[in-house]
C-alpha atoms as a PDB file:
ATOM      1  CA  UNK A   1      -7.063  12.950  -1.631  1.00  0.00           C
ATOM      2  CA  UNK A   2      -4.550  10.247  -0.919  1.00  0.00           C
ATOM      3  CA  UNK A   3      -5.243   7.130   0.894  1.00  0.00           C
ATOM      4  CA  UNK A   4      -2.478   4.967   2.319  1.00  0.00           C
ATOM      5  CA  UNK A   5      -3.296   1.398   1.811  1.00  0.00           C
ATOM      6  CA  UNK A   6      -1.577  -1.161   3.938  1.00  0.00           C
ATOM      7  CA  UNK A   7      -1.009  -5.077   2.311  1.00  0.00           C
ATOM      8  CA  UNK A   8       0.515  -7.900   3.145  1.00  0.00           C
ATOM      9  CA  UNK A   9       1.891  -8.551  -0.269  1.00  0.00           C
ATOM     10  CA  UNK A  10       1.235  -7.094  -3.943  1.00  0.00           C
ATOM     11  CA  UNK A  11       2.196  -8.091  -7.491  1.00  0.00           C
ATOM     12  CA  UNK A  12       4.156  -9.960  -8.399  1.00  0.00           C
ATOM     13  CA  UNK A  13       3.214 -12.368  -5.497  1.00  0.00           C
ATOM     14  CA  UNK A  14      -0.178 -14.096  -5.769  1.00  0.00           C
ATOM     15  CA  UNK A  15      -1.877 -12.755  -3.159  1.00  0.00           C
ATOM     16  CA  UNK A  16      -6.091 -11.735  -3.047  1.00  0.00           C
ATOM     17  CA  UNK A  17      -5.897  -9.507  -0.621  1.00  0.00           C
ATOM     18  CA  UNK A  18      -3.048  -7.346  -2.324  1.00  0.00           C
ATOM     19  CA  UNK A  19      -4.522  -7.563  -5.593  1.00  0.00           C
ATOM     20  CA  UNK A  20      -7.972  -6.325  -4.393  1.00  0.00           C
ATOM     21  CA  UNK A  21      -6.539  -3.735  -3.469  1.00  0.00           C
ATOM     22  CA  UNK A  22      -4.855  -3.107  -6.441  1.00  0.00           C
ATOM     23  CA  UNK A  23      -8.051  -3.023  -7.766  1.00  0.00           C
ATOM     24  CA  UNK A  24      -9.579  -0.643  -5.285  1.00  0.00           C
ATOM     25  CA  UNK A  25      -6.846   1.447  -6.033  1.00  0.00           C
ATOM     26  CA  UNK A  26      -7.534   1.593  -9.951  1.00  0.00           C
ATOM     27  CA  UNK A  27     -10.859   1.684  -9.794  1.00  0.00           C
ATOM     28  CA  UNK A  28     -10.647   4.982  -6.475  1.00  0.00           C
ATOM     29  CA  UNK A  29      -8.317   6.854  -9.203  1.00  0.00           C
ATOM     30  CA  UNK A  30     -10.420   6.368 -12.061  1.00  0.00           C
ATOM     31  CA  UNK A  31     -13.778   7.260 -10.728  1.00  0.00           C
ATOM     32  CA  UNK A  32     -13.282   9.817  -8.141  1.00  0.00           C
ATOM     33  CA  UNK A  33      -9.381  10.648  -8.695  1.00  0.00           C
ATOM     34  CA  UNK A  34      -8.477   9.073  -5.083  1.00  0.00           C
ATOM     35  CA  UNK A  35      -4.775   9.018  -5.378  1.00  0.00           C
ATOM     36  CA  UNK A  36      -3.189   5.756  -3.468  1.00  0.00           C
ATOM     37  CA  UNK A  37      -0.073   4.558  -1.740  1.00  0.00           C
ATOM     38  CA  UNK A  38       0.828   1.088  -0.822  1.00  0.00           C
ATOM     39  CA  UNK A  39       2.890  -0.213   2.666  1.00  0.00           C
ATOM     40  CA  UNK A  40       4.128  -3.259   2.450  1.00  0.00           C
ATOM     41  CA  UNK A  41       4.195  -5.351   5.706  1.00  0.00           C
ATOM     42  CA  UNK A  42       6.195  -8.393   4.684  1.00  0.00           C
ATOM     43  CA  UNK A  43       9.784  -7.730   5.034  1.00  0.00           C
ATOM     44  CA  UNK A  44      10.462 -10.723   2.502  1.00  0.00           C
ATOM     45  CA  UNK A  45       8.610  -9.068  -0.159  1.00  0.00           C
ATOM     46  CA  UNK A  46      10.511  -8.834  -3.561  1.00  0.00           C
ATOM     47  CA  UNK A  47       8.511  -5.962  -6.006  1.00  0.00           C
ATOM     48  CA  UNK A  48       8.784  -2.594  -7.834  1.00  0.00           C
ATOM     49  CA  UNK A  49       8.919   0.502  -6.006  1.00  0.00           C
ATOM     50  CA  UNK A  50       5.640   1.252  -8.285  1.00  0.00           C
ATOM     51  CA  UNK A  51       3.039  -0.494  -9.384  1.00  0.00           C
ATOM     52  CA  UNK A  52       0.550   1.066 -11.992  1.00  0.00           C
ATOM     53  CA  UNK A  53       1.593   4.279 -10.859  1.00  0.00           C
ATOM     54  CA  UNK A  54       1.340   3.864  -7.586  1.00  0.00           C
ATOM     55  CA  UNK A  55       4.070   4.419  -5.016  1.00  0.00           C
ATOM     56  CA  UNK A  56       5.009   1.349  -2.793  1.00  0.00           C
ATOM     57  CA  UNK A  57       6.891   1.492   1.006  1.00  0.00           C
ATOM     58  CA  UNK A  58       7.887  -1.386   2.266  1.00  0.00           C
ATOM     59  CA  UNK A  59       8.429  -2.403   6.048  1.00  0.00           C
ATOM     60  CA  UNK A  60      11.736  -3.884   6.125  1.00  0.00           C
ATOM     61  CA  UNK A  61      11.682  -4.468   9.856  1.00  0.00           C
ATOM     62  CA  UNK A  62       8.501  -5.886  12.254  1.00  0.00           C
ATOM     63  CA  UNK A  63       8.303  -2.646  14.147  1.00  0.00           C
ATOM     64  CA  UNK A  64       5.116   0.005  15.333  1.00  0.00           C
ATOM     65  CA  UNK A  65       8.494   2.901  14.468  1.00  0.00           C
ATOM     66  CA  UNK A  66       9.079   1.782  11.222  1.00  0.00           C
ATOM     67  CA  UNK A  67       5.444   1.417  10.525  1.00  0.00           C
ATOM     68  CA  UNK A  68       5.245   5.193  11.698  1.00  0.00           C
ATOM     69  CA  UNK A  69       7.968   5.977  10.391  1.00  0.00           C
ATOM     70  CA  UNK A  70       6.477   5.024   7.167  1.00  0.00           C
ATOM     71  CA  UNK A  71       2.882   6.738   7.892  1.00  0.00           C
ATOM     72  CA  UNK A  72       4.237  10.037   8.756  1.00  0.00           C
ATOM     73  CA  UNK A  73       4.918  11.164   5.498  1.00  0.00           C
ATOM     74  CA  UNK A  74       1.592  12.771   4.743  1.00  0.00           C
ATOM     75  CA  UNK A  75      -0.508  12.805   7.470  1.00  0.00           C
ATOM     76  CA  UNK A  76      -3.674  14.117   6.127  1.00  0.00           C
ATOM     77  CA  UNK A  77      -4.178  11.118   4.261  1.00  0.00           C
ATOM     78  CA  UNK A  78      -6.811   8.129   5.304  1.00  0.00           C
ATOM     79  CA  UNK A  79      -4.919   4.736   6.228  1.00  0.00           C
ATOM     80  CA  UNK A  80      -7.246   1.465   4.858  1.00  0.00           C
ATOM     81  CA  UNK A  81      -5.810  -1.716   6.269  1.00  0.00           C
ATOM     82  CA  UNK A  82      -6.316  -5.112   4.365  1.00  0.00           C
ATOM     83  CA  UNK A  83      -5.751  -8.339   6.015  1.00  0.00           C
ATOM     84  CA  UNK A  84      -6.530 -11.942   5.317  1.00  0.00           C
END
């Protein structure tokens, strides 16, 4: 199972919201092997492409296409939207 967890930020800006969900993420692959990937929504946003082996998408551009854009790559897996 994959789930597709949107932030505003992760690592390495300070951010609770992204790093709960880092931490959601760990914790989803180590006790029921939940698989996650991360979207980005701040096009200023300076990180890895990966973070603790977890793929991260970035929105470059404020837009619903690129945000679909960036969804449509597996769409059997749940979306989980953090804001703050």
């Amino acid at each position: 199972m994959l789930i597709i967890q949107i932030v505003p930020h992760l690592p390495p800006a300070i951010d609770r919201v992204g790093d709960y969900a880092l931490n959601l993420a760990q914790q989803l692959r180590k006790d029921f092997g939940i698989e996650s990937h991360f979207i980005v929504c701040d096009p200023s946003w300076t990180g890895a492409t990966q973070i603790q082996g977890f793929p991260i998408s970035q929105v470059n551009v404020h837009s619903a296409d690129t945000l679909l854009s960036l969804l449509a790559s597996d769409r059997t897996a749940k979306i989980l939207l953090h804001y703050g």
